[in-house]
C-alpha atoms as a PDB file:
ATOM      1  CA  UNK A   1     -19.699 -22.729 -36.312  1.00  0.00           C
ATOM      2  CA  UNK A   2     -23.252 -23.685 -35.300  1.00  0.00           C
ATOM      3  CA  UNK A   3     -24.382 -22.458 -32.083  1.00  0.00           C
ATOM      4  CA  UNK A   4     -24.682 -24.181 -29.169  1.00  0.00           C
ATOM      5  CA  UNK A   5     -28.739 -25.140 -29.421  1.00  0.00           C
ATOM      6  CA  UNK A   6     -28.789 -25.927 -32.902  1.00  0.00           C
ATOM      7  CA  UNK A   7     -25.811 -28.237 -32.005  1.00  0.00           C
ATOM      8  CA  UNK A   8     -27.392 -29.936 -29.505  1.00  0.00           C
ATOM      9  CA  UNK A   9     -30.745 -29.951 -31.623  1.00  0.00           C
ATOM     10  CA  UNK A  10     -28.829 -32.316 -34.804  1.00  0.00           C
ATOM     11  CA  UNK A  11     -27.731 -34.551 -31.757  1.00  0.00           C
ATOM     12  CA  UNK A  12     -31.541 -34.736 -30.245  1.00  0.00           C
ATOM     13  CA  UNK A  13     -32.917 -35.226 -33.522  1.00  0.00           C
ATOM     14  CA  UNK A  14     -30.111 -37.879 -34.797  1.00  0.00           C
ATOM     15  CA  UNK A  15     -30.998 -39.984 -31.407  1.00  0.00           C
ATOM     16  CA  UNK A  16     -34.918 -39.409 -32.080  1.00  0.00           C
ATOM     17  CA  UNK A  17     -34.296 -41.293 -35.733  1.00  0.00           C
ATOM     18  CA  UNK A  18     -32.294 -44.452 -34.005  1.00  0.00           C
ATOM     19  CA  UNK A  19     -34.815 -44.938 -31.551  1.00  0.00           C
ATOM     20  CA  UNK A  20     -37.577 -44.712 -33.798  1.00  0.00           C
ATOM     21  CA  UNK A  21     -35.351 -47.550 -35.726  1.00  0.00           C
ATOM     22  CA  UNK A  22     -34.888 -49.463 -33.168  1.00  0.00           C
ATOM     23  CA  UNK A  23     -38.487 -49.491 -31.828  1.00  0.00           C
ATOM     24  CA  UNK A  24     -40.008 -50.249 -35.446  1.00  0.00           C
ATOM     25  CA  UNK A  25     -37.570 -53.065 -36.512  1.00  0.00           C
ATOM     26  CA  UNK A  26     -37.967 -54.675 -32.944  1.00  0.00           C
ATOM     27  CA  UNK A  27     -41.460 -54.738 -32.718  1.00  0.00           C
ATOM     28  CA  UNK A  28     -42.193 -51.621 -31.221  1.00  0.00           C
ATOM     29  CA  UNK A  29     -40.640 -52.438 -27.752  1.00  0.00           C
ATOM     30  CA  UNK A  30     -40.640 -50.256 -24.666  1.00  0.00           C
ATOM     31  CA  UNK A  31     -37.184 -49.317 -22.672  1.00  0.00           C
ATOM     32  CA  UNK A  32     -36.859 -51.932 -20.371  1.00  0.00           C
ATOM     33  CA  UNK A  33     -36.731 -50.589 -16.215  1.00  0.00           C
ATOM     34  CA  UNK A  34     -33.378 -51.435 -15.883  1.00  0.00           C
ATOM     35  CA  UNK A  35     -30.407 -51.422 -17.720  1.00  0.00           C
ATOM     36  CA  UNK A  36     -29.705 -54.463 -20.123  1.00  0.00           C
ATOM     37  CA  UNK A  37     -26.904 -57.120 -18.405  1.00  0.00           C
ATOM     38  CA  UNK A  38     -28.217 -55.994 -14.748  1.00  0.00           C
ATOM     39  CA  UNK A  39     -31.031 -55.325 -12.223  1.00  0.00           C
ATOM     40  CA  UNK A  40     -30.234 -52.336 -10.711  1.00  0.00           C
ATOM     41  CA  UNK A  41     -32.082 -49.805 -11.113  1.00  0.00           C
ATOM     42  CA  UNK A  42     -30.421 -47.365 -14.136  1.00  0.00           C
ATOM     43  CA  UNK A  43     -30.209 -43.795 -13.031  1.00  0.00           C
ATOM     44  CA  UNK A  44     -29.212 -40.835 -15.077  1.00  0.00           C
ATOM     45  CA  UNK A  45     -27.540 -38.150 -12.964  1.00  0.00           C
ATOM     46  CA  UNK A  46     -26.397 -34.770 -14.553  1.00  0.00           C
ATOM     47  CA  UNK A  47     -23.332 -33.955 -12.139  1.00  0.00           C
ATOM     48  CA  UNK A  48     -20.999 -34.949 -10.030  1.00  0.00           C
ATOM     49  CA  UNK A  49     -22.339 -34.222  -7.106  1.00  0.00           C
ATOM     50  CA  UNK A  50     -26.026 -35.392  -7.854  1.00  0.00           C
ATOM     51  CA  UNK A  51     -24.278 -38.609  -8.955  1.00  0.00           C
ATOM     52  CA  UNK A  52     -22.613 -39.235  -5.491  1.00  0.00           C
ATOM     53  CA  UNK A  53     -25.818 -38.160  -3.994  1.00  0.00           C
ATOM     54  CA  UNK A  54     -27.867 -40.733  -6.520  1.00  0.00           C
ATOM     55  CA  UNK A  55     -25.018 -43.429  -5.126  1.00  0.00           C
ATOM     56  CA  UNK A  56     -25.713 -42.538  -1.597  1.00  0.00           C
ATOM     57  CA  UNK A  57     -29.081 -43.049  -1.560  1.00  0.00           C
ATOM     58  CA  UNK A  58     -29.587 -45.828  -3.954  1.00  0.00           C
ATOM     59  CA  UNK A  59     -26.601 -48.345  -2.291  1.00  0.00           C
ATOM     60  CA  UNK A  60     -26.031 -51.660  -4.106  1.00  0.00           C
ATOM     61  CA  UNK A  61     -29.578 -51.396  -5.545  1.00  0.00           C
ATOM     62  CA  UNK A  62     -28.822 -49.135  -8.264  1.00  0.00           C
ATOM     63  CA  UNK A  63     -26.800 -48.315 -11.388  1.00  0.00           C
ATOM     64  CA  UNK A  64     -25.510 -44.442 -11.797  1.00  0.00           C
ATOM     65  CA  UNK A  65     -24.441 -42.790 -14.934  1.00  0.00           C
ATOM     66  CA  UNK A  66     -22.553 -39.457 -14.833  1.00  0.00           C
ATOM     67  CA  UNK A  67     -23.823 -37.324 -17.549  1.00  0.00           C
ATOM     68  CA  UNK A  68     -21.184 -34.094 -17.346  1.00  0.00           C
ATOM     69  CA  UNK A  69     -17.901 -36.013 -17.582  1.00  0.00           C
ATOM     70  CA  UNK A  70     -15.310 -35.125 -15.040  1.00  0.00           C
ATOM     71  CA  UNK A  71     -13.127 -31.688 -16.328  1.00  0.00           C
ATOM     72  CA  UNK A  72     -15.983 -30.793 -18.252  1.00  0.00           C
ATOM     73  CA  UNK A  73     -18.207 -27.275 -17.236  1.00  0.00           C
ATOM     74  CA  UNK A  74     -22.108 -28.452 -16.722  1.00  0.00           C
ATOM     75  CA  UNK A  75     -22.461 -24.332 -18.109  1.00  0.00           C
ATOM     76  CA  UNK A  76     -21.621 -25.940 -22.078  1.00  0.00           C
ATOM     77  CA  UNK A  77     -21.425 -29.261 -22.191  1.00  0.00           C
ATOM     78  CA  UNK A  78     -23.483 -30.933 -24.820  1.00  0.00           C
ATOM     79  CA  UNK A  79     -24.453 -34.737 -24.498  1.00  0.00           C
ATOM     80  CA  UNK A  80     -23.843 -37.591 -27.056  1.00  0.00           C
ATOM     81  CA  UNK A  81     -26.301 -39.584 -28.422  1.00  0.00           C
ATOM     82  CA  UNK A  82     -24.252 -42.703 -26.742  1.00  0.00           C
ATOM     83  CA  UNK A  83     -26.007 -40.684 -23.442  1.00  0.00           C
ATOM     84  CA  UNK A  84     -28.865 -39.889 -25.056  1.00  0.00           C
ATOM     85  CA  UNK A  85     -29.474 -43.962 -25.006  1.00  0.00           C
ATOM     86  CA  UNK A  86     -28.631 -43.973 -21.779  1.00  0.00           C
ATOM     87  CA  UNK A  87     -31.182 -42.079 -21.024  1.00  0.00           C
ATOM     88  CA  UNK A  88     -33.540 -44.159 -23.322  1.00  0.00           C
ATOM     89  CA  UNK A  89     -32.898 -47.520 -20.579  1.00  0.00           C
ATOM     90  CA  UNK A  90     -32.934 -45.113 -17.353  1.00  0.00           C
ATOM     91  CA  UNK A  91     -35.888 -45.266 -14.796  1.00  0.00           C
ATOM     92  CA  UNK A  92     -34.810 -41.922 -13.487  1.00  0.00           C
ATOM     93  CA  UNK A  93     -32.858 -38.711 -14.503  1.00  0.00           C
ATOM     94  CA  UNK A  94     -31.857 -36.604 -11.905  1.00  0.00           C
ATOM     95  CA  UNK A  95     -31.289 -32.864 -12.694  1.00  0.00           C
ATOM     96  CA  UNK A  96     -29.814 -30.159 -10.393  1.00  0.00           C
ATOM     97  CA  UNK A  97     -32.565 -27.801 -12.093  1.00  0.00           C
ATOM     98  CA  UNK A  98     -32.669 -23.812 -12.562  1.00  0.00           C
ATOM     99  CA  UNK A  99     -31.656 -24.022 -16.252  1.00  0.00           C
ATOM    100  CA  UNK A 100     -28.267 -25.789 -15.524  1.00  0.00           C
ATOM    101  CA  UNK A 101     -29.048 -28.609 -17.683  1.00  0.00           C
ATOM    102  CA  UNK A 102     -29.868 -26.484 -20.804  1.00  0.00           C
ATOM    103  CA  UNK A 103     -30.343 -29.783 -22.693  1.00  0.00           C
ATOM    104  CA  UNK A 104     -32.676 -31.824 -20.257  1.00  0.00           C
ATOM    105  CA  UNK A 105     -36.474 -30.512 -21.959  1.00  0.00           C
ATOM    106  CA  UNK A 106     -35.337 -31.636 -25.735  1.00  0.00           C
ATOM    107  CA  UNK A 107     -33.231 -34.490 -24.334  1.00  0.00           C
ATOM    108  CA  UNK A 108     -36.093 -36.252 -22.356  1.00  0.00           C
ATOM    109  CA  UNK A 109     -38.701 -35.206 -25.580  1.00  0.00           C
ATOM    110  CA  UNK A 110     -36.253 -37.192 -27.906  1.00  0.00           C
ATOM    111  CA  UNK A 111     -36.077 -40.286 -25.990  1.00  0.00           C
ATOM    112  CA  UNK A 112     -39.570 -41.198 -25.060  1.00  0.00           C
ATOM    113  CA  UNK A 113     -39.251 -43.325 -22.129  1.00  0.00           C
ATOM    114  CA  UNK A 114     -42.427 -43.440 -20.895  1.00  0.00           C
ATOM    115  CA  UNK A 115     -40.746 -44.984 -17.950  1.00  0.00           C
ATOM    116  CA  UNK A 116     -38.613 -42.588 -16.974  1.00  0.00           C
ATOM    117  CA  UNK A 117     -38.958 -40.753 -13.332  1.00  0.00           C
ATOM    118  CA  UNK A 118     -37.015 -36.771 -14.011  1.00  0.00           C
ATOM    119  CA  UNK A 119     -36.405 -35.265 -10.552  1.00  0.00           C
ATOM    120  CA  UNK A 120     -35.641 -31.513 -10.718  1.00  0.00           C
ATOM    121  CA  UNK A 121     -33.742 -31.249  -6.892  1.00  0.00           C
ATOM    122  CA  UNK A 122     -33.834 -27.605  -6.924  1.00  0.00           C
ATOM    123  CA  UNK A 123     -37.886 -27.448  -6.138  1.00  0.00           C
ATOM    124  CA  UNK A 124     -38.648 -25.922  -2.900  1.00  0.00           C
ATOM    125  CA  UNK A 125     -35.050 -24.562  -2.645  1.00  0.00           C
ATOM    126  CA  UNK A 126     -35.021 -20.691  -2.222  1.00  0.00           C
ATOM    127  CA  UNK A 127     -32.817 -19.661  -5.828  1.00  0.00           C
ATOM    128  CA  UNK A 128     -30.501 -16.775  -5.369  1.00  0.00           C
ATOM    129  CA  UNK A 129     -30.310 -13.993  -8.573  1.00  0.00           C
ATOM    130  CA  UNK A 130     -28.177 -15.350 -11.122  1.00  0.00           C
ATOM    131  CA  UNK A 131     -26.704 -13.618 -13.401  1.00  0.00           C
ATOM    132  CA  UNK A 132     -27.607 -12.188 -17.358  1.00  0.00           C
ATOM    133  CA  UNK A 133     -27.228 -15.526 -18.891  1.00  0.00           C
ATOM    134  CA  UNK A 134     -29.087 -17.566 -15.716  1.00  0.00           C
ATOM    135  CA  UNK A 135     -32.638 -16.057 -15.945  1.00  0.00           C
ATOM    136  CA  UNK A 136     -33.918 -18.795 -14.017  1.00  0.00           C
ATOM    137  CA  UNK A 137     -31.430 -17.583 -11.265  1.00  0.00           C
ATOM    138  CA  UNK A 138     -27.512 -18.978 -10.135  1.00  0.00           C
ATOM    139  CA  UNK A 139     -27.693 -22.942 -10.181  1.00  0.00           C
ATOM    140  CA  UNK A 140     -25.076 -23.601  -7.462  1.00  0.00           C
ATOM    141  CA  UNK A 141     -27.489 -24.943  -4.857  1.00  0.00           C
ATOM    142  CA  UNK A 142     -25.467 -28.026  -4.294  1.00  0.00           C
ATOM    143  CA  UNK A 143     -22.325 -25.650  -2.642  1.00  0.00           C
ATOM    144  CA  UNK A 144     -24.674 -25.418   0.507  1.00  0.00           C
ATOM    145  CA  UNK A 145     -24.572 -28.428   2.405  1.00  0.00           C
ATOM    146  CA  UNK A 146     -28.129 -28.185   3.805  1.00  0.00           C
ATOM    147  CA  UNK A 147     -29.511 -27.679   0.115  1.00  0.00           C
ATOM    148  CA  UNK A 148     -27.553 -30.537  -0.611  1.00  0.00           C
ATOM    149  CA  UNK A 149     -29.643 -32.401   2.007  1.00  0.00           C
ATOM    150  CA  UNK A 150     -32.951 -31.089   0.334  1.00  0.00           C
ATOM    151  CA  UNK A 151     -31.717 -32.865  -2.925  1.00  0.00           C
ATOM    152  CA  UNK A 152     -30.961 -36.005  -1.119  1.00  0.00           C
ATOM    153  CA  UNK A 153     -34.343 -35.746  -0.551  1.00  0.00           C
ATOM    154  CA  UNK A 154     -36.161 -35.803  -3.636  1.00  0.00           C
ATOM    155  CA  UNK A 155     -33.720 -37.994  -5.141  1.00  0.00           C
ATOM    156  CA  UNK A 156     -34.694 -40.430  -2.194  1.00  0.00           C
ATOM    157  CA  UNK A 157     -38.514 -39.672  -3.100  1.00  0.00           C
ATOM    158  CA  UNK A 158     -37.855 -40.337  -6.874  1.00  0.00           C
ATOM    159  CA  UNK A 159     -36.074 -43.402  -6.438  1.00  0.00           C
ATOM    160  CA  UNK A 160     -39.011 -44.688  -4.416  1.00  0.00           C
ATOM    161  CA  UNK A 161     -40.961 -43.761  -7.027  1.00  0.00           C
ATOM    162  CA  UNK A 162     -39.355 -45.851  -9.531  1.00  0.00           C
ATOM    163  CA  UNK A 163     -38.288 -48.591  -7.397  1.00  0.00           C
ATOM    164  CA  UNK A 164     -41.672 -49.480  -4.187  1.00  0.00           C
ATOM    165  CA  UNK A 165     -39.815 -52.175  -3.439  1.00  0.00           C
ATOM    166  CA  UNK A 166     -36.456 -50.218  -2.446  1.00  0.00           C
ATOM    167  CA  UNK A 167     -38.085 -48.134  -0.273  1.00  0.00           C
ATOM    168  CA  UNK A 168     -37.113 -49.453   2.664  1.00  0.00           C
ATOM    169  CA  UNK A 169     -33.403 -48.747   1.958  1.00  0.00           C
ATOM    170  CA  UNK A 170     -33.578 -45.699   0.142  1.00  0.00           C
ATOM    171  CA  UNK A 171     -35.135 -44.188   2.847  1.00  0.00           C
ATOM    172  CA  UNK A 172     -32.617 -45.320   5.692  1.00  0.00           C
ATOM    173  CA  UNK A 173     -29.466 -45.090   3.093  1.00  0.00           C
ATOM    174  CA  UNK A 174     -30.785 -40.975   3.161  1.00  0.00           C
ATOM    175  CA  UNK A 175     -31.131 -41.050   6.647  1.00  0.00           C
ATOM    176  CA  UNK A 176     -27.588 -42.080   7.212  1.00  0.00           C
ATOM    177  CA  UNK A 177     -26.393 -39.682   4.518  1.00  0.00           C
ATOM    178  CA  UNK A 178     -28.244 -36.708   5.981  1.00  0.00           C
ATOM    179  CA  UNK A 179     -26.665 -37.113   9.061  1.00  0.00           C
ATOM    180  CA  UNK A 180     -23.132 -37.017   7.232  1.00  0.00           C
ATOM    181  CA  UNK A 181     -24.371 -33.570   5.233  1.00  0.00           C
ATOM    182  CA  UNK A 182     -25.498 -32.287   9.021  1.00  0.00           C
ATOM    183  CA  UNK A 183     -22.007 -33.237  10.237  1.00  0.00           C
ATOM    184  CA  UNK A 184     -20.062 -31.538   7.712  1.00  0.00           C
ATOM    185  CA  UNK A 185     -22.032 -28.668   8.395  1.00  0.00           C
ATOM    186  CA  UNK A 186     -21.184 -28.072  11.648  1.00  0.00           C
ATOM    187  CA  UNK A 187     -17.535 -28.676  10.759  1.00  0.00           C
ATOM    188  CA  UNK A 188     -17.645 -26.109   8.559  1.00  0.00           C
ATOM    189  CA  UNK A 189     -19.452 -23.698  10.496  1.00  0.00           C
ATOM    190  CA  UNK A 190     -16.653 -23.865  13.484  1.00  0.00           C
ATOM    191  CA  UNK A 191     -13.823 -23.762  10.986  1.00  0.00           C
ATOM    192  CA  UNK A 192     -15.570 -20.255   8.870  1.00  0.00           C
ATOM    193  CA  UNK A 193     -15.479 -18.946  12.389  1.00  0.00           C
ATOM    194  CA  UNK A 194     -12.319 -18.814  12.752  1.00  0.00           C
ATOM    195  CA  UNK A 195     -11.680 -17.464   9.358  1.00  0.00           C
ATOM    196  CA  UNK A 196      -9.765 -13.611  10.149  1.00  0.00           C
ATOM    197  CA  UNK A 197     -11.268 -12.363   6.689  1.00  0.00           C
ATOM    198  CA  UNK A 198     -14.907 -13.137   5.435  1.00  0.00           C
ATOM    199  CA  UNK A 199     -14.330 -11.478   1.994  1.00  0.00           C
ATOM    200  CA  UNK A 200     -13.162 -13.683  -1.345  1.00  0.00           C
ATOM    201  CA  UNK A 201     -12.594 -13.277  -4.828  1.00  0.00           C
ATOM    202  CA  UNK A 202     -14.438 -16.216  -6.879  1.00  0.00           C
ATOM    203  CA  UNK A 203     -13.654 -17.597 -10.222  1.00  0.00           C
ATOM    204  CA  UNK A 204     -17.169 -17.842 -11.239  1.00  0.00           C
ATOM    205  CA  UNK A 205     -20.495 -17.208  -9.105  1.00  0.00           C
ATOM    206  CA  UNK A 206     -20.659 -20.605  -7.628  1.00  0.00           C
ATOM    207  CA  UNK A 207     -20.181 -19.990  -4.202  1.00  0.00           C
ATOM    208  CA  UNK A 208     -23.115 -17.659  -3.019  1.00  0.00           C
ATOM    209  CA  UNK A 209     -25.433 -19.917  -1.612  1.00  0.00           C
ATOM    210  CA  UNK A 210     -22.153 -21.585   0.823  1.00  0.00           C
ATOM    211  CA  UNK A 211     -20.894 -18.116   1.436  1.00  0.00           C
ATOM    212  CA  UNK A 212     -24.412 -16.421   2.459  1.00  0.00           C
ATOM    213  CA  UNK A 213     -25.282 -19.837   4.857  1.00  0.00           C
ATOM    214  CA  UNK A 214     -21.647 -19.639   6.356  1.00  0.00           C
ATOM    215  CA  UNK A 215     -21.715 -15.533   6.745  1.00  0.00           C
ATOM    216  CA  UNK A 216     -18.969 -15.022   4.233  1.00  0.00           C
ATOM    217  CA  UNK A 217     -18.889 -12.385   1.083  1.00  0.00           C
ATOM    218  CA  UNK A 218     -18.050 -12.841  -2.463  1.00  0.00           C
ATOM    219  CA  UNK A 219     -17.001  -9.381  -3.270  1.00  0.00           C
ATOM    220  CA  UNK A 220     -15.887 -10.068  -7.256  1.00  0.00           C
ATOM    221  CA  UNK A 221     -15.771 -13.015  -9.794  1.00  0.00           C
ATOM    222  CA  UNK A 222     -13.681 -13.034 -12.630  1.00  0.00           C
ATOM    223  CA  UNK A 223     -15.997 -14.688 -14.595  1.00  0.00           C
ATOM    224  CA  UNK A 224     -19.199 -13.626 -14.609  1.00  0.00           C
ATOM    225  CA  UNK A 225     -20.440 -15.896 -17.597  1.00  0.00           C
ATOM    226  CA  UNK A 226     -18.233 -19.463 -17.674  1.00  0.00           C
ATOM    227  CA  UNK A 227     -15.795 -19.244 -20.536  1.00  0.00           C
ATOM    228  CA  UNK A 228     -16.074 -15.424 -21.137  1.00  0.00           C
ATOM    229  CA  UNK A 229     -12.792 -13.741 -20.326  1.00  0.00           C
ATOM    230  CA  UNK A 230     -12.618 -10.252 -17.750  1.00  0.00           C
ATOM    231  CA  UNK A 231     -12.162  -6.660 -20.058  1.00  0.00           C
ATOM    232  CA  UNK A 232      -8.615  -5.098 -19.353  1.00  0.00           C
ATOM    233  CA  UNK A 233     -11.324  -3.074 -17.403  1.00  0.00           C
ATOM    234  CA  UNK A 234     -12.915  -5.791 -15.340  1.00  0.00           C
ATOM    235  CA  UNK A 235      -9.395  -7.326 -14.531  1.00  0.00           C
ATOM    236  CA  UNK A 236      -8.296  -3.558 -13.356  1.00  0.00           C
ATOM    237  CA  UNK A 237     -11.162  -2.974 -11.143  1.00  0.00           C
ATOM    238  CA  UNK A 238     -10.845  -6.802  -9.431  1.00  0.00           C
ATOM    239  CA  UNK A 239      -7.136  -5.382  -8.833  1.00  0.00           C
ATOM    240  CA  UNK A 240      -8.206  -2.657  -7.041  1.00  0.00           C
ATOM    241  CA  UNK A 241     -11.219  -4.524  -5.097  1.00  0.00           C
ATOM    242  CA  UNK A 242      -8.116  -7.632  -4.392  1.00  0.00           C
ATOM    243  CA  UNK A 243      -6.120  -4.858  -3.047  1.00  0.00           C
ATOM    244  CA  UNK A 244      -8.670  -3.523  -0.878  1.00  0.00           C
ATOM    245  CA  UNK A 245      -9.086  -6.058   0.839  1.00  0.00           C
ATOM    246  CA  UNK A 246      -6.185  -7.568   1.373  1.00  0.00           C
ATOM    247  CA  UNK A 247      -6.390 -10.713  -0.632  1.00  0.00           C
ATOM    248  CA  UNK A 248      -4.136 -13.537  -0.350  1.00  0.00           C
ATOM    249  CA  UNK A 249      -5.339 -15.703  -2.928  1.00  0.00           C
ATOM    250  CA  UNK A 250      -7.211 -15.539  -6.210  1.00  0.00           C
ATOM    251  CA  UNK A 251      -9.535 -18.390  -6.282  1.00  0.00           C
ATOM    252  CA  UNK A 252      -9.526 -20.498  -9.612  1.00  0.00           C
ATOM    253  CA  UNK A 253     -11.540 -23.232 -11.285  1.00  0.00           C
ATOM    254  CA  UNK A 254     -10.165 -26.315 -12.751  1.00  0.00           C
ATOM    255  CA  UNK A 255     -12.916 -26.680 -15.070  1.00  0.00           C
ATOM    256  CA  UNK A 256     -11.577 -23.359 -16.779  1.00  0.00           C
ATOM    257  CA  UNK A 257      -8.547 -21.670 -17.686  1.00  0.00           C
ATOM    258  CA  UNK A 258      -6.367 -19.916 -14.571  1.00  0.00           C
ATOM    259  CA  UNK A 259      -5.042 -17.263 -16.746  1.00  0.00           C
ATOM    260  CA  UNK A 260      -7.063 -14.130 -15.601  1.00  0.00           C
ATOM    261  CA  UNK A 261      -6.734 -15.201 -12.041  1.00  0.00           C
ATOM    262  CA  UNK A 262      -2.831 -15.747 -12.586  1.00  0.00           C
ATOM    263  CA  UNK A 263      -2.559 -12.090 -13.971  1.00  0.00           C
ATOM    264  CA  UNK A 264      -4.929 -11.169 -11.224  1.00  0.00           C
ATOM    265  CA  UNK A 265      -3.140 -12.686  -7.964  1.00  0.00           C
ATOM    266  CA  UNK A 266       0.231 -11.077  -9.487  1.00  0.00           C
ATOM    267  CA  UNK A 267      -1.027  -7.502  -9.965  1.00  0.00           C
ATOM    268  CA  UNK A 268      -2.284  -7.473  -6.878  1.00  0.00           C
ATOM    269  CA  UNK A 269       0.100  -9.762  -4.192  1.00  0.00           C
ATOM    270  CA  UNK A 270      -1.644 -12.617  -4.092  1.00  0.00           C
ATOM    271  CA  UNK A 271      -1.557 -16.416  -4.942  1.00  0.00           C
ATOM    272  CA  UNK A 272      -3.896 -18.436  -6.925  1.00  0.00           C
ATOM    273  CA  UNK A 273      -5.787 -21.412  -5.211  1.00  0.00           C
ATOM    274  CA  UNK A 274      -7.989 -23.373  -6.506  1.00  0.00           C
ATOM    275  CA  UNK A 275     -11.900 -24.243  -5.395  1.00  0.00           C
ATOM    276  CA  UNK A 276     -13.795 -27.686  -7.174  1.00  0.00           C
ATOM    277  CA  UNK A 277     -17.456 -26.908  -7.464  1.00  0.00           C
ATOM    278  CA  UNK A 278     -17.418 -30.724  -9.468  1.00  0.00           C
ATOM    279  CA  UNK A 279     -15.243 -32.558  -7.377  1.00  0.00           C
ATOM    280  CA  UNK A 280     -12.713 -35.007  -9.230  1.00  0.00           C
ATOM    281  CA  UNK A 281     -14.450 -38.443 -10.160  1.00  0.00           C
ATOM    282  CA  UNK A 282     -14.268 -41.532 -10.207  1.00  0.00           C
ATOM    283  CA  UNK A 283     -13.087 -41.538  -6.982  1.00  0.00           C
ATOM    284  CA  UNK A 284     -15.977 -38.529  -5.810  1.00  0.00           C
ATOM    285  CA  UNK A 285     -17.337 -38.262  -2.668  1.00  0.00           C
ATOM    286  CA  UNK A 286     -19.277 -34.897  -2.159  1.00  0.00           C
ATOM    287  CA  UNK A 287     -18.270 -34.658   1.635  1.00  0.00           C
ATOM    288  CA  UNK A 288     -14.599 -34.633   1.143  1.00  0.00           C
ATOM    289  CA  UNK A 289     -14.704 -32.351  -2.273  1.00  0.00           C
ATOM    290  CA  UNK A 290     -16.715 -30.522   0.428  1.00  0.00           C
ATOM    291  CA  UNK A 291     -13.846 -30.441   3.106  1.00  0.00           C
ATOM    292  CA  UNK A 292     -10.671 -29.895   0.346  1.00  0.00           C
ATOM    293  CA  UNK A 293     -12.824 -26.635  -0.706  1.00  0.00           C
ATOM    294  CA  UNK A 294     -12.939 -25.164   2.885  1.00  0.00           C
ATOM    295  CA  UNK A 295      -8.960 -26.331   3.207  1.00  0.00           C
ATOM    296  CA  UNK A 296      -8.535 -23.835   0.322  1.00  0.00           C
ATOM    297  CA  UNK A 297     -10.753 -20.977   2.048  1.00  0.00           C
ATOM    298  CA  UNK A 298      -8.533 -21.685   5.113  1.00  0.00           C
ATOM    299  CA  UNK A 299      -5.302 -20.921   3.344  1.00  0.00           C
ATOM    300  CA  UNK A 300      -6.631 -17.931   1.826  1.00  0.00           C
ATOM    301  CA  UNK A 301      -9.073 -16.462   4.780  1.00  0.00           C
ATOM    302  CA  UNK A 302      -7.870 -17.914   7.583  1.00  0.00           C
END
């Protein structure tokens, strides 16, 4: 089986030759600024939750694509050459950044658009250590609600980029979405502070930035790489830290397989719940995927 980069790399290079094709036996046309059928403004957004974000800001004025399909982890997924000419008509791509989208440098070398605005929302964000297979440091920035609001931000700044004449309403379509992101905030501030435990088990290490901004500790994760099973060993030792203390849930993922936290939460007492870092599309909106996580943490903490 080919690896995951050389994979990727026949896709990049199959798109390269159809665009190349298409430009030759056309002319030698550019992309056009907005998507063909429409004039709204085409943007490209890797995940969910920059997607909603993208929609928030942009209103009626703009067209968003998903890129990570809903169920899918953003850790490994690969994208098609149907997205790849998405990406070809988009006037901007909007990345969560820190090596997350693994595929974004070949992808937007492949396509050419020379129109194309790519807005990396994790600049000026302070990046928490990530593990041995995130050099670049853990990704998860969006799980922090006032991060989130940073990468409202530049998405706001990059759609004004590509779009002067929007600027009026991307700017006051933020506005009104910041003050949503400062509300849930709050909210969840008063309900962590009720929470009788502070301590949690994670799936995978996407909730440090939320737990160090809400004063909470993740104290194991069964998965430290996405999609790479716990030892015998590492399921025995997250026993012994579950039974410490006192754990009354095992947090899953539905992006991934429960089965370690299953024979986690029934070695040591506990149940298994279930956390979204991705939300559940089409029907996404990151405030309430926000507010059914900390329902979960409730059950579990409270």
């Amino acid at each position: 089986m080919m690896s995951k980069p050389i994979r990727f790399l026949y896709v990049v290079l199959a798109m390269a030759v159809l665009l190349w094709l298409s430009l030759t036996g056309c002319g030698g046309r550019t992309p056009q600024p907005t998507d063909a059928g429409t004039d709204k403004l085409l943007i490209a957004a890797s995940i969910a939750p920059l997607y909603d974000f993208s929609q928030q800001v942009g209103g009626d004025r703009v067209q968003v694509e998903m890129l990570v399909p809903p169920g899918a982890s953003p850790h490994t997924y690969e994208l098609t050459p149907a997205q790849l000419q998405t990406l070809s008509k988009a006037r901007v791509l909007v990345l969560n950044g820190i090596g997350l989208e693994f595929w974004a440098d070949d992808a937007v070398n492949a396509v050419n658009n020379h129109h194309l605005v790519v807005v990396d929302t994790s600049q000026g964000l302070t990046i928490l250590e990530g593990d041995s297979d995130e050099p670049k440091g853990n990704p998860h920035i969006w799980l922090d609600p006032l991060n989130a609001i940073h990468q409202v931000e530049r998405i706001r700044d990059a759609l004004v980029q590509a779009d002067p004449g929007g600027a009026e309403i991307y700017r006051a379509n933020a506005e009104r979405y910041i003050g949503e992101l400062k509300t849930l905030d709050q909210e969840i501030r008063g309900r962590v502070a009720t929470f009788s435990s502070k301590e949690f088990i994670a799936f995978h290490p996407a909730w440090v930035y939320f737990a160090r901004r809400y004063g909470l500790e993740q104290v194991a994760v069964i998965e430290t790489t996405p999609g790479k099973e716990p030892s015998p060993a590492e399921v025995a030792q997250i026993v012994k830290t579950a039974r410490a203390i006192g754990a009354k849930a095992i947090f899953a993922e539905p992006q991934f397989s429960p089965k370690a936290a299953e024979v986690i939460a029934a070695e040591s007492g506990a149940e298994v719940l279930f956390l979204n870092p991705l939300g559940d599309p089409p029907d996404f909106r990151y405030v309430d995927m926000m507010r059914r996580n900390l329902a979960e943490m409730e059950k579990a903490l409270k």
